[in-house]
Structure formats: structure tokens, C-alpha cells
PDB file of N, CA and C in Angstrom:
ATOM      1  N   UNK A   1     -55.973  65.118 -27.792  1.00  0.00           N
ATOM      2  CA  UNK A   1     -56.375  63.909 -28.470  1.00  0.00           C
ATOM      3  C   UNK A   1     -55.867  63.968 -29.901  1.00  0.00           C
ATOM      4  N   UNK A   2     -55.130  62.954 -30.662  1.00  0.00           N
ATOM      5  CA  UNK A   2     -54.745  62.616 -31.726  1.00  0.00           C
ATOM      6  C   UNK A   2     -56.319  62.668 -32.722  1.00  0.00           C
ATOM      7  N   UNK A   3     -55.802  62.755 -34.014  1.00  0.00           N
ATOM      8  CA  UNK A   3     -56.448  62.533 -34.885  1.00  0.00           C
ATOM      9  C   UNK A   3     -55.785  61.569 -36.052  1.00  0.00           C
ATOM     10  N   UNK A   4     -56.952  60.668 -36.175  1.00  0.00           N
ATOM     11  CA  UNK A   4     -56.602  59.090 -36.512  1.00  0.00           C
ATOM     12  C   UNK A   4     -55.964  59.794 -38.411  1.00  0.00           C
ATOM     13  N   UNK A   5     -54.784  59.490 -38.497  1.00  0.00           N
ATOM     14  CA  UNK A   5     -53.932  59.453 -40.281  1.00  0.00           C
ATOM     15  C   UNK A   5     -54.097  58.543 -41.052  1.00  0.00           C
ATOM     16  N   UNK A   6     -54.108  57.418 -40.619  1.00  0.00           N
ATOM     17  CA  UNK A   6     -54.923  55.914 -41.403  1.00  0.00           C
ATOM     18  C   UNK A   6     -54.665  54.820 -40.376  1.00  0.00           C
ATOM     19  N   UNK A   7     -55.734  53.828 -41.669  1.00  0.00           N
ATOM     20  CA  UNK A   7     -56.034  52.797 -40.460  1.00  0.00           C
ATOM     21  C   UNK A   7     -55.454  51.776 -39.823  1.00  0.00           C
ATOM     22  N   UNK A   8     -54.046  51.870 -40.287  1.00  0.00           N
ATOM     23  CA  UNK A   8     -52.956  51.105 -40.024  1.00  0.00           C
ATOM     24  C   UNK A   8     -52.483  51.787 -38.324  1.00  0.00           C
ATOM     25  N   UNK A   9     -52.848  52.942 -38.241  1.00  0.00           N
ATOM     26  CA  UNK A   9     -52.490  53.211 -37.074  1.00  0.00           C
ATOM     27  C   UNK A   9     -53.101  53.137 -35.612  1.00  0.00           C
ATOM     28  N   UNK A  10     -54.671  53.038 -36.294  1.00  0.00           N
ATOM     29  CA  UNK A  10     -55.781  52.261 -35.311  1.00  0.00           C
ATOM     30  C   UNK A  10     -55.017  51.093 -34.776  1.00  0.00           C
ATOM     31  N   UNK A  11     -54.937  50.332 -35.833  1.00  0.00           N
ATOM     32  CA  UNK A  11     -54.452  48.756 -35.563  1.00  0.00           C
ATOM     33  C   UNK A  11     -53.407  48.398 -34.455  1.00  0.00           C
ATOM     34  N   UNK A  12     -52.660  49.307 -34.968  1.00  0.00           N
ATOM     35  CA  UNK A  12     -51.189  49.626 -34.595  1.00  0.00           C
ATOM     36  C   UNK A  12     -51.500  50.242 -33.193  1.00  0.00           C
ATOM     37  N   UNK A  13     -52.402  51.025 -32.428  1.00  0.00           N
ATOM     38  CA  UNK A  13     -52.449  51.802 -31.191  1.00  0.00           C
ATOM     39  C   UNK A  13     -52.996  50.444 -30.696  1.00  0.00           C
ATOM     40  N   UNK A  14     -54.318  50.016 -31.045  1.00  0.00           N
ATOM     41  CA  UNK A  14     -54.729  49.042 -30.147  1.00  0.00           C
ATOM     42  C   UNK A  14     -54.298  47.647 -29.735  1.00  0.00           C
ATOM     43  N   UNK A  15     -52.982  47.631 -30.751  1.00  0.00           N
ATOM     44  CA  UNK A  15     -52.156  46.476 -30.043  1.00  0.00           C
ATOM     45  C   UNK A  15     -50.836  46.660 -28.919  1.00  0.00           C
ATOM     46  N   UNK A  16     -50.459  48.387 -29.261  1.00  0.00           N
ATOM     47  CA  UNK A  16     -49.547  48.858 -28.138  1.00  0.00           C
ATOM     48  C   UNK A  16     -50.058  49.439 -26.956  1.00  0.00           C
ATOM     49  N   UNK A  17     -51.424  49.653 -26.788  1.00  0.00           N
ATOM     50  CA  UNK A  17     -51.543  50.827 -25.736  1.00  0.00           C
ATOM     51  C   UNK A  17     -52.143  49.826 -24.846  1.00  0.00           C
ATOM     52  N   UNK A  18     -52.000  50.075 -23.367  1.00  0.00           N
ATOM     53  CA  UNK A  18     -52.535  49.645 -22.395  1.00  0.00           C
ATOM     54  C   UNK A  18     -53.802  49.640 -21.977  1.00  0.00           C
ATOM     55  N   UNK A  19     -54.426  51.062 -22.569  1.00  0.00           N
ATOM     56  CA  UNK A  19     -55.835  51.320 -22.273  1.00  0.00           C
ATOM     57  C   UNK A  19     -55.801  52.628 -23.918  1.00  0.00           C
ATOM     58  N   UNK A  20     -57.004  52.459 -24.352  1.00  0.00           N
ATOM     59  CA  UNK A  20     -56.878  53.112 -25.736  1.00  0.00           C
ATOM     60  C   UNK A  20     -58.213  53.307 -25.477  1.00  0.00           C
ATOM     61  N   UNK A  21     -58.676  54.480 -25.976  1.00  0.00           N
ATOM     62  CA  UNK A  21     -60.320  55.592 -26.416  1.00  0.00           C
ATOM     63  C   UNK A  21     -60.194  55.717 -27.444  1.00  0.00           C
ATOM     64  N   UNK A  22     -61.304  55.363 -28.409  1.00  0.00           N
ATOM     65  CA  UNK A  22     -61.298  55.806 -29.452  1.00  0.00           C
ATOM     66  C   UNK A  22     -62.481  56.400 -29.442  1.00  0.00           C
ATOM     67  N   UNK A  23     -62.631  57.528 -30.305  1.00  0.00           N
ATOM     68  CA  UNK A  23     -64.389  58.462 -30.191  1.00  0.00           C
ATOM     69  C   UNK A  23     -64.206  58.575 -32.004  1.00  0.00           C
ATOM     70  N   UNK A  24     -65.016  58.084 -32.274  1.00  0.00           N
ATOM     71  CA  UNK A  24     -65.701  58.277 -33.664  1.00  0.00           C
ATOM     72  C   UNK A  24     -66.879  59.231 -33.471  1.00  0.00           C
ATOM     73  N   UNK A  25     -66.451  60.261 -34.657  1.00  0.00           N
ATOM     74  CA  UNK A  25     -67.079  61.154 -34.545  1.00  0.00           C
ATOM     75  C   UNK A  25     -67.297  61.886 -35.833  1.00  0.00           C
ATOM     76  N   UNK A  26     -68.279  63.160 -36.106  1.00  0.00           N
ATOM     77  CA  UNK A  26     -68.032  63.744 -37.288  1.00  0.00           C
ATOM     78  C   UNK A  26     -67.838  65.245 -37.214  1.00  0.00           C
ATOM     79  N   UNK A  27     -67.439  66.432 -38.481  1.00  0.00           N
ATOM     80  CA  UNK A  27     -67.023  67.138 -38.405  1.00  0.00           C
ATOM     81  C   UNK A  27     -68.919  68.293 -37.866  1.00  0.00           C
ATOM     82  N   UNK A  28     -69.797  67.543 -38.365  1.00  0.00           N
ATOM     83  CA  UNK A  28     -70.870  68.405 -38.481  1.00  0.00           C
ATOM     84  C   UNK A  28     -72.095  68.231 -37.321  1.00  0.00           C
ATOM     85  N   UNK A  29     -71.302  67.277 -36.047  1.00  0.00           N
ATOM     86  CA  UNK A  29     -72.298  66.707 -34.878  1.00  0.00           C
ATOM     87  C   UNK A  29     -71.402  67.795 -33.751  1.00  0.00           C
ATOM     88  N   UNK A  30     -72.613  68.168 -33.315  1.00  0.00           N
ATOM     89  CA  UNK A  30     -72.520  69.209 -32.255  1.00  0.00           C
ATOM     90  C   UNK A  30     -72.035  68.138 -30.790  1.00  0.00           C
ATOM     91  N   UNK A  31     -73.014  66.719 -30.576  1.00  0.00           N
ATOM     92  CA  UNK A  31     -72.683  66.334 -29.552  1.00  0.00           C
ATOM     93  C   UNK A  31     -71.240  65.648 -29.472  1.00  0.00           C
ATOM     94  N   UNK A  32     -70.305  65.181 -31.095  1.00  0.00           N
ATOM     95  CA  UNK A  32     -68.811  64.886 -30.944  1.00  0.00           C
ATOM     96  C   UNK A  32     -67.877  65.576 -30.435  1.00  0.00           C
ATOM     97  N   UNK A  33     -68.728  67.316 -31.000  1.00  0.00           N
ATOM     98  CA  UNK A  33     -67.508  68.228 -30.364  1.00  0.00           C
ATOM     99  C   UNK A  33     -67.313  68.344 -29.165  1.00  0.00           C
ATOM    100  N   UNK A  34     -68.379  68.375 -28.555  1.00  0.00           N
ATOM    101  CA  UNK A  34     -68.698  68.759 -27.082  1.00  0.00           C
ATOM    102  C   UNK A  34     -67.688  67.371 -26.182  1.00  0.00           C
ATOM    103  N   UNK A  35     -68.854  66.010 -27.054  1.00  0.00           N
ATOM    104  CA  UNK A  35     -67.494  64.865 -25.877  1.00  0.00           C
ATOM    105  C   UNK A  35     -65.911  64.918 -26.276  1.00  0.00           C
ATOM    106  N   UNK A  36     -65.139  65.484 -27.548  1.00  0.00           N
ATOM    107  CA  UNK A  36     -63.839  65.522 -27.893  1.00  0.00           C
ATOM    108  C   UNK A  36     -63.440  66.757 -26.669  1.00  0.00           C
ATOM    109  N   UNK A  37     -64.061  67.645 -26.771  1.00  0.00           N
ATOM    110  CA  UNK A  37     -63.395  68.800 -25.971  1.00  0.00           C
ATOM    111  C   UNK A  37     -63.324  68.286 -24.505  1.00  0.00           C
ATOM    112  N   UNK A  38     -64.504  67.811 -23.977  1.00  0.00           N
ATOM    113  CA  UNK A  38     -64.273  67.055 -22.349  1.00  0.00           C
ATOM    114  C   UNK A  38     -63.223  66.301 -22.453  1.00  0.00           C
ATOM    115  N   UNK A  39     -63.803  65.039 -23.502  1.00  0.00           N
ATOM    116  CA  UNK A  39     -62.464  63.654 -23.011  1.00  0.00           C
ATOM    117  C   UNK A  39     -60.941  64.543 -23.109  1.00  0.00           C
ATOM    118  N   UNK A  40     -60.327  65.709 -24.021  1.00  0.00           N
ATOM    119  CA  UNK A  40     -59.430  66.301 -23.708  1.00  0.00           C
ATOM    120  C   UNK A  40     -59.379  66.841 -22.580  1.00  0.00           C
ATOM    121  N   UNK A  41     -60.077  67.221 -21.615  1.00  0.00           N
ATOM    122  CA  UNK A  41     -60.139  67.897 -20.683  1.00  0.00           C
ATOM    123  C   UNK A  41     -59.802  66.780 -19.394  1.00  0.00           C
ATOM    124  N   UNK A  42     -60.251  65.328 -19.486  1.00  0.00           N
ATOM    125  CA  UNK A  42     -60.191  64.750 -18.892  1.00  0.00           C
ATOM    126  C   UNK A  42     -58.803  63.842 -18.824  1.00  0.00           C
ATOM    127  N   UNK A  43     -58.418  63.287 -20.241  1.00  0.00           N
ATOM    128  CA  UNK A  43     -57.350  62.992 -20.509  1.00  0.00           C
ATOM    129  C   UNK A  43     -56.008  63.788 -20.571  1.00  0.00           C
ATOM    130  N   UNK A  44     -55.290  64.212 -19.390  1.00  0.00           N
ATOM    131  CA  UNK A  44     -54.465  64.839 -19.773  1.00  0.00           C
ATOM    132  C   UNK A  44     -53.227  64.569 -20.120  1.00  0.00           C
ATOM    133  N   UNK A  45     -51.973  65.341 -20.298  1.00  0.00           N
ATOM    134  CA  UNK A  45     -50.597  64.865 -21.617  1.00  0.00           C
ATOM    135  C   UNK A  45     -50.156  63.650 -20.454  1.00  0.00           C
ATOM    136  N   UNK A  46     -49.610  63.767 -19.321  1.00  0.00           N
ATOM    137  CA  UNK A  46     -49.654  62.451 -17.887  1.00  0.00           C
ATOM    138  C   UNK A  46     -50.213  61.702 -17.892  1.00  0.00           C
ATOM    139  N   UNK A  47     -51.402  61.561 -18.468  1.00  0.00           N
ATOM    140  CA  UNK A  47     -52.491  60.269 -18.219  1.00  0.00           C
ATOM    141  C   UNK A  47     -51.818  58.842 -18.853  1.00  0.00           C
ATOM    142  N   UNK A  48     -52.425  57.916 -18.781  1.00  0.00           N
ATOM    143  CA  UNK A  48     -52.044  56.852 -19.183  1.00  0.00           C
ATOM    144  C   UNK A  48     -53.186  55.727 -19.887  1.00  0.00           C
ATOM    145  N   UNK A  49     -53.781  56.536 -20.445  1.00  0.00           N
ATOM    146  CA  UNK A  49     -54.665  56.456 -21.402  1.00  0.00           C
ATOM    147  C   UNK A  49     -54.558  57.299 -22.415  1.00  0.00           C
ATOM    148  N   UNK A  50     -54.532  56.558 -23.672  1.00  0.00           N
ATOM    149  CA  UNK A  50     -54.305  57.062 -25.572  1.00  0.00           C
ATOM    150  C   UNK A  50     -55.852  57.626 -25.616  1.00  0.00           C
ATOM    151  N   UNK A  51     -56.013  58.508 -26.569  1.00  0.00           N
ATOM    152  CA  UNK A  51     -56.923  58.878 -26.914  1.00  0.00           C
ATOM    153  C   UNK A  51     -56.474  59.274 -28.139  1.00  0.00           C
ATOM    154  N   UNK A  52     -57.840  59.022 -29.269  1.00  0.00           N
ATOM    155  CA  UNK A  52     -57.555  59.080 -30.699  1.00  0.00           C
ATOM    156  C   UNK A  52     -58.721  59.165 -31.349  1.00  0.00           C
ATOM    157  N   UNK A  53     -59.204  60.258 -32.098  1.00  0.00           N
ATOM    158  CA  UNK A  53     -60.357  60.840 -32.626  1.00  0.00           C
ATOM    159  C   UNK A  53     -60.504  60.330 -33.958  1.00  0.00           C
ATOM    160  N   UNK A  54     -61.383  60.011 -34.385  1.00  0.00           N
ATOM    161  CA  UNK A  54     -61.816  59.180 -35.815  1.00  0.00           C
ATOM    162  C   UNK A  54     -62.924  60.287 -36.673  1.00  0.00           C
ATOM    163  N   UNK A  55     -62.482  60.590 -37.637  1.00  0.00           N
ATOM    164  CA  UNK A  55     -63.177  61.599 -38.427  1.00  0.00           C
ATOM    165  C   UNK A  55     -64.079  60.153 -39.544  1.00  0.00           C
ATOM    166  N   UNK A  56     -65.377  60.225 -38.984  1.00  0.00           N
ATOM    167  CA  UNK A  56     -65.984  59.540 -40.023  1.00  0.00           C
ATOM    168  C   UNK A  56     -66.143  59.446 -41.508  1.00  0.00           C
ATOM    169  N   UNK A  57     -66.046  60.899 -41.741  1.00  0.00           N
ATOM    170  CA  UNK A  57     -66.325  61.399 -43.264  1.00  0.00           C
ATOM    171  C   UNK A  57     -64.587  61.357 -43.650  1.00  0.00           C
ATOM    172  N   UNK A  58     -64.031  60.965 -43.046  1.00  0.00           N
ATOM    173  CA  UNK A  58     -62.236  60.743 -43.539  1.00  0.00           C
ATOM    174  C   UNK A  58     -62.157  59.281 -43.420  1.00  0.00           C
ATOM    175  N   UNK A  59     -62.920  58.794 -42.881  1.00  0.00           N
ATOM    176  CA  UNK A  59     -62.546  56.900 -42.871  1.00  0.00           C
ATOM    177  C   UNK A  59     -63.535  56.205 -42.130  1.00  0.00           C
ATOM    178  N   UNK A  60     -64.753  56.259 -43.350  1.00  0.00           N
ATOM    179  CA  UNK A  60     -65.824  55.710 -43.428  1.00  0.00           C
ATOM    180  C   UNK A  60     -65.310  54.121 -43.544  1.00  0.00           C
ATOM    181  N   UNK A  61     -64.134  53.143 -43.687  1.00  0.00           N
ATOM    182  CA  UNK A  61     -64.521  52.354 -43.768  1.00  0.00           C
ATOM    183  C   UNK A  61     -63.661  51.411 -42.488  1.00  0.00           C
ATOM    184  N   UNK A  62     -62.989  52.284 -41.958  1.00  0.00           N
ATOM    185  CA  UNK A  62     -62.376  52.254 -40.963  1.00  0.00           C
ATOM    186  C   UNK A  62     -63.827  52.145 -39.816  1.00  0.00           C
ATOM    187  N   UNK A  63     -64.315  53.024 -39.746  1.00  0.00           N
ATOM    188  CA  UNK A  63     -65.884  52.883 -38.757  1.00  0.00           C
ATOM    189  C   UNK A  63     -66.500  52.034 -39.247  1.00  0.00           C
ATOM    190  N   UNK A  64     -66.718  50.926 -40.693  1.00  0.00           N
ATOM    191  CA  UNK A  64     -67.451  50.260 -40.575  1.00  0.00           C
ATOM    192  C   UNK A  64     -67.162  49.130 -40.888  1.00  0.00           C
ATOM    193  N   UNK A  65     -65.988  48.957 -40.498  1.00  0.00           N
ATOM    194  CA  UNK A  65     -65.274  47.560 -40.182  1.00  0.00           C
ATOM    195  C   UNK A  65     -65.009  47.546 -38.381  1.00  0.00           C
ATOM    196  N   UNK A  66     -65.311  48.429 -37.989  1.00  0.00           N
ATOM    197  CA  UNK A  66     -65.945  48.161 -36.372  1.00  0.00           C
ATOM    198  C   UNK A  66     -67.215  48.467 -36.061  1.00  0.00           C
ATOM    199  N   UNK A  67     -67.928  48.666 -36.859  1.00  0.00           N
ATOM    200  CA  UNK A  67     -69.300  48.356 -37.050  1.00  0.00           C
ATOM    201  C   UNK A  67     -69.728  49.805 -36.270  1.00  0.00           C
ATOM    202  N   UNK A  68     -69.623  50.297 -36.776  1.00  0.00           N
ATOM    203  CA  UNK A  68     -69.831  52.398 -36.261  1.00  0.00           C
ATOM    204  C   UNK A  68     -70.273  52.037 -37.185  1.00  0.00           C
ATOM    205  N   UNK A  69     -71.945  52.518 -37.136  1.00  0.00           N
ATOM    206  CA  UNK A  69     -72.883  53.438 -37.830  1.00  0.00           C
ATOM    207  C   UNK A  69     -73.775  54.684 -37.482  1.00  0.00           C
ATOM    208  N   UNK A  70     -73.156  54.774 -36.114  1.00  0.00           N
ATOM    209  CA  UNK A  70     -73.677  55.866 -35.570  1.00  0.00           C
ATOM    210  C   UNK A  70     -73.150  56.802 -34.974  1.00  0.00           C
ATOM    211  N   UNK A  71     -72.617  58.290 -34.575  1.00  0.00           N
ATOM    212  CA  UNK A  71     -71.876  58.858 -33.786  1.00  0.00           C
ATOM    213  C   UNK A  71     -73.000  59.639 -32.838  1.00  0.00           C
ATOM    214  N   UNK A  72     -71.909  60.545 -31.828  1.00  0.00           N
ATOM    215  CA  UNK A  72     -71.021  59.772 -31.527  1.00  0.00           C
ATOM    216  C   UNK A  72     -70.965  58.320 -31.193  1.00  0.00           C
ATOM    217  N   UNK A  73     -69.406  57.466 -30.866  1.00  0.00           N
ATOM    218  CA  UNK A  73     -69.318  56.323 -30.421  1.00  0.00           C
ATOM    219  C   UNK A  73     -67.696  56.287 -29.835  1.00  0.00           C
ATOM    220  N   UNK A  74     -67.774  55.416 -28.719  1.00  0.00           N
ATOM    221  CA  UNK A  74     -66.603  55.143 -28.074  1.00  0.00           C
ATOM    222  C   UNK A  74     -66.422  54.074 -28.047  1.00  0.00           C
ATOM    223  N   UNK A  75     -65.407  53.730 -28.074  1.00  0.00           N
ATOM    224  CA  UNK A  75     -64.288  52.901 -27.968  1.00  0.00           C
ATOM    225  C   UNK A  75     -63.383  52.408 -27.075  1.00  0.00           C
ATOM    226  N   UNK A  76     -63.157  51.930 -26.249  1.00  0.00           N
ATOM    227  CA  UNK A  76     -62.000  51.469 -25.191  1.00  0.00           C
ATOM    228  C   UNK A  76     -61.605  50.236 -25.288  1.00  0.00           C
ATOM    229  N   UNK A  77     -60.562  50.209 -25.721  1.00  0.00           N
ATOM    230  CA  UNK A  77     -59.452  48.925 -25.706  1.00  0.00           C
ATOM    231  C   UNK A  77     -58.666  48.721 -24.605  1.00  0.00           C
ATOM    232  N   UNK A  78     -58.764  47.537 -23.934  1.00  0.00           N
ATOM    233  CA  UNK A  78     -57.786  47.568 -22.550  1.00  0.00           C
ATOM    234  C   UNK A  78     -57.028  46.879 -22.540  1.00  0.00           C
ATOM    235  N   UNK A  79     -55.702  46.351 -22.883  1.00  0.00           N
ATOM    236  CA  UNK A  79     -54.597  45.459 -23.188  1.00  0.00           C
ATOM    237  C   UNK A  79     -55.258  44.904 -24.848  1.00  0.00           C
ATOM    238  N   UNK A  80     -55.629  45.451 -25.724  1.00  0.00           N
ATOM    239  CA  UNK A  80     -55.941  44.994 -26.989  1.00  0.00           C
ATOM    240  C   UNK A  80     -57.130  44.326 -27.366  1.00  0.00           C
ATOM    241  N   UNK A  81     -58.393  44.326 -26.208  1.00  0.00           N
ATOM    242  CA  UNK A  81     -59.397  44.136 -26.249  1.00  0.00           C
ATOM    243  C   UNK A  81     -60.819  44.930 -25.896  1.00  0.00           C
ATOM    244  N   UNK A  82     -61.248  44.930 -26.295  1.00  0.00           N
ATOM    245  CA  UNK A  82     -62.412  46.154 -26.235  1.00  0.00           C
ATOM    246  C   UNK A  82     -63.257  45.378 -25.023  1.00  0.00           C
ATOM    247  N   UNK A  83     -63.413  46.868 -23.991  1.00  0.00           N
ATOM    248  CA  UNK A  83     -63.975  46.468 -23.239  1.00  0.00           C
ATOM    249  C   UNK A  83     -65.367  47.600 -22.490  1.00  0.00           C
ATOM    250  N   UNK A  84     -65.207  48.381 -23.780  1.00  0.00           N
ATOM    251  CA  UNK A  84     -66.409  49.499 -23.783  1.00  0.00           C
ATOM    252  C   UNK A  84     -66.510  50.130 -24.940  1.00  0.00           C
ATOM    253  N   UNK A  85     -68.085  49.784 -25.135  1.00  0.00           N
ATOM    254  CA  UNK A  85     -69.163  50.461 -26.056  1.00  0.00           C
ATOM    255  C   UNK A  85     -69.795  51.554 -26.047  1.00  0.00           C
ATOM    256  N   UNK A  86     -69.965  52.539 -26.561  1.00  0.00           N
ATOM    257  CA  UNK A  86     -71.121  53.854 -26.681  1.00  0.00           C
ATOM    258  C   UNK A  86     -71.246  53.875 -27.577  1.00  0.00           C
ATOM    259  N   UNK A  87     -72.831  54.396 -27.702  1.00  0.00           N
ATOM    260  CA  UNK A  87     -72.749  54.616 -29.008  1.00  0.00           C
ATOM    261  C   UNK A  87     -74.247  56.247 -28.442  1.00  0.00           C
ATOM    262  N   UNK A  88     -74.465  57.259 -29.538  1.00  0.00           N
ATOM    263  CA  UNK A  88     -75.811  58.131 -29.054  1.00  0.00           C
ATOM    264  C   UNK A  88     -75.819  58.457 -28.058  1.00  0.00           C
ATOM    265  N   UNK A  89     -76.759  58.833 -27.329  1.00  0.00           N
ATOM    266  CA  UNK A  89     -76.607  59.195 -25.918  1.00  0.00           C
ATOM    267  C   UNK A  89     -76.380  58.815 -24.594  1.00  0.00           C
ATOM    268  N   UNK A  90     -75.345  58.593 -23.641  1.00  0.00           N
ATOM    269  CA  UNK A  90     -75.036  58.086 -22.866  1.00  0.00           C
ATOM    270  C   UNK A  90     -74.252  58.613 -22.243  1.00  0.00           C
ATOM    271  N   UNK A  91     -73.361  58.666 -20.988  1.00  0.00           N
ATOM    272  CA  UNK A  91     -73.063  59.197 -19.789  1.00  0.00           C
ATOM    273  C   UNK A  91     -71.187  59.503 -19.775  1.00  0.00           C
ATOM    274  N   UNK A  92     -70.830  60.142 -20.498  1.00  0.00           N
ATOM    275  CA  UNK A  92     -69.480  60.490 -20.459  1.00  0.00           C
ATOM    276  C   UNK A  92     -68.666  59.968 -19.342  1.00  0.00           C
ATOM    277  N   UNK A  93     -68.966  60.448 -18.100  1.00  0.00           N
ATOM    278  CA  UNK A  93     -68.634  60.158 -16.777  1.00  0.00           C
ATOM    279  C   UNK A  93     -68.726  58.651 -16.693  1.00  0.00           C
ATOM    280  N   UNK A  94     -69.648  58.317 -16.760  1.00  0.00           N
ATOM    281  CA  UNK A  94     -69.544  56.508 -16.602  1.00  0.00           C
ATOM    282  C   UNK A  94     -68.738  56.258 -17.136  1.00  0.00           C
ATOM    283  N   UNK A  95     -67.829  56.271 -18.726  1.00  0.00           N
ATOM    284  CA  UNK A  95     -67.350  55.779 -19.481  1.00  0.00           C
ATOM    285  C   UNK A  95     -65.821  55.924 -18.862  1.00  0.00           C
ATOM    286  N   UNK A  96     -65.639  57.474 -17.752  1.00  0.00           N
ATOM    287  CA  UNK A  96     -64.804  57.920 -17.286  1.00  0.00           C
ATOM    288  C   UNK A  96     -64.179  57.095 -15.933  1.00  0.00           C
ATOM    289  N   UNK A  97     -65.532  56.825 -15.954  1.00  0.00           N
ATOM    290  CA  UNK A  97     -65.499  56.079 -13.816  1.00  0.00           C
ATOM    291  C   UNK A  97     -65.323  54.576 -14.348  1.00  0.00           C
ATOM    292  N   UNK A  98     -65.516  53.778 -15.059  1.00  0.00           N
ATOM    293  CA  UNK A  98     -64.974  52.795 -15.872  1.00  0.00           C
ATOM    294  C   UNK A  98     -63.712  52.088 -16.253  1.00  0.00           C
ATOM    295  N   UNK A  99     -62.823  53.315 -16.952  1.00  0.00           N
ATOM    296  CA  UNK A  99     -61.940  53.696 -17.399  1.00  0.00           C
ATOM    297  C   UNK A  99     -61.044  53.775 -16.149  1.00  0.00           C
ATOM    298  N   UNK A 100     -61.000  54.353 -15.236  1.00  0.00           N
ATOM    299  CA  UNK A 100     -60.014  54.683 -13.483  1.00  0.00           C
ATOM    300  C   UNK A 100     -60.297  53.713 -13.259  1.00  0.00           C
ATOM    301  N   UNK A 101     -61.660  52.613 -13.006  1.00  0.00           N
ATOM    302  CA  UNK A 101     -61.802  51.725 -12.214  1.00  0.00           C
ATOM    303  C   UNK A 101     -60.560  50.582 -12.634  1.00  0.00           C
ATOM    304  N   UNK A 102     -60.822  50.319 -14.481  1.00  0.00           N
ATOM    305  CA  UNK A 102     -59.603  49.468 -14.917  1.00  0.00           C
ATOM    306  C   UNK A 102     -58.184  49.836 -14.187  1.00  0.00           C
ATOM    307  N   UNK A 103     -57.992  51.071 -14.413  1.00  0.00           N
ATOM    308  CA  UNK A 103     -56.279  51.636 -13.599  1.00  0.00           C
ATOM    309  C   UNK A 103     -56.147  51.056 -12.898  1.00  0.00           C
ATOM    310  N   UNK A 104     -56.940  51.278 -11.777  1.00  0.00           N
ATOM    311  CA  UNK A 104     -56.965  50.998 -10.280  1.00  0.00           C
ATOM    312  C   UNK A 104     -56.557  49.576 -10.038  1.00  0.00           C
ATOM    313  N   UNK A 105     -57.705  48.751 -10.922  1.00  0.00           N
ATOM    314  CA  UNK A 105     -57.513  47.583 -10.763  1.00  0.00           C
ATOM    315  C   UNK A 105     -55.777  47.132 -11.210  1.00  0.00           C
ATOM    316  N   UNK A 106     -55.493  47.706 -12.109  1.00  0.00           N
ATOM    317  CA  UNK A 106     -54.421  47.218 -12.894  1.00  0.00           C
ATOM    318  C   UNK A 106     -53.106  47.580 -11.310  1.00  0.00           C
ATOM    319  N   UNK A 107     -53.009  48.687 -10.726  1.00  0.00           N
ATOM    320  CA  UNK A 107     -52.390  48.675  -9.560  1.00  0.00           C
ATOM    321  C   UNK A 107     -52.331  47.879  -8.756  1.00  0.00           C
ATOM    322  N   UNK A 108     -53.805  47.107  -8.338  1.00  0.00           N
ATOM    323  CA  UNK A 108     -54.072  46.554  -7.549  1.00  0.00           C
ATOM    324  C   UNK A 108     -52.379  45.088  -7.077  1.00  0.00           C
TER     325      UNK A 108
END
């Protein structure tokens, strides 16, 4: 997973990528590390899904011009529109089984 350089490049991913994750997160939350290390685990270099890590305390205003006030939080953009929310505690896997279901469909 990338780590977001500025916010021109947010902009810039979620108007090129087909399906885009974003996980806002911070350096000092135990539960960001834990979902960054899975969604790497899940996303691999083949996949066809972007993934791109947002350091809060590096671009606080970047998170709150998408209205992140809380981490963790996810993000999924699917042709340039957001089409999944997390935010606190919630189900990795869902976000995962979600995410394939769009693919799938997009094969269809």
C-alpha cells in the first residue's frame, strides 16, 4: 500500500483508478496498523484495486475535507465515486466481500 505525498494525488488516484481504498489512519492507533497490514495482505501487487494509506497527523486537512474525524476509516472509490464508508469498528472482510462483489460485477 502507497503512502499518500499530497493531496493532489488523492485527487488525482480517484479520478484514474477503477476501484481505489483509501484507509485513513494514524501513526499511534494500534487498530490502523493491524487493518494496513491485512488490507496489504489482501491486496496484492496483481490486484486491481489501488490502495493508498493517509497519515492523519501528515494531512489533517486532506481528512477533513472528506470529513474523517475519526480513524480508522475507509474509503472506496469505484469509477470516481465513493461507494464505501468505515469508519471505528467494523468488519474488514465485509469491506473485502464488497469490494470482489464490485469486480465481479464489473466482468459480468
Amino acid at each position: 500500500m502507497k503512502t499518500l505525498e499530497n493531496g493532489e494525488t488523492l485527487t488525482h488516484l480517484i479520478s484514474t483508478s477503477q476501484v481505489l481504498l483509501i484507509h485513513f489512519g494514524s501513526g499511534d492507533c494500534g487498530p490502523c496498523a493491524s487493518l494496513k497490514h491485512k488490507i496489504d495482505l489482501w491486496n496484492t501487487p496483481d490486484s486491481r484495486v489501488d490502495s493508498i494509506y493517509v497519515p492523519i497527523e501528515n494531512f489533517p486537512e486532506v481528512a477533513a475535507s472528506r470529513g474523517i474525524f475519526t480513524v480508522p476509516t475507509l474509503l472506496v472509490y469505484t469509477e470516481g465515486k465513493l461507494s464505501i464508508r468505515e469508519s471505528g469498528c467494523f468488519s474488514l472482510d465485509g469491506v473485502f466481500s464488497r469490494i470482489e462483489r464490485y469486480l465481479s460485477l464489473m466482468d459480468a
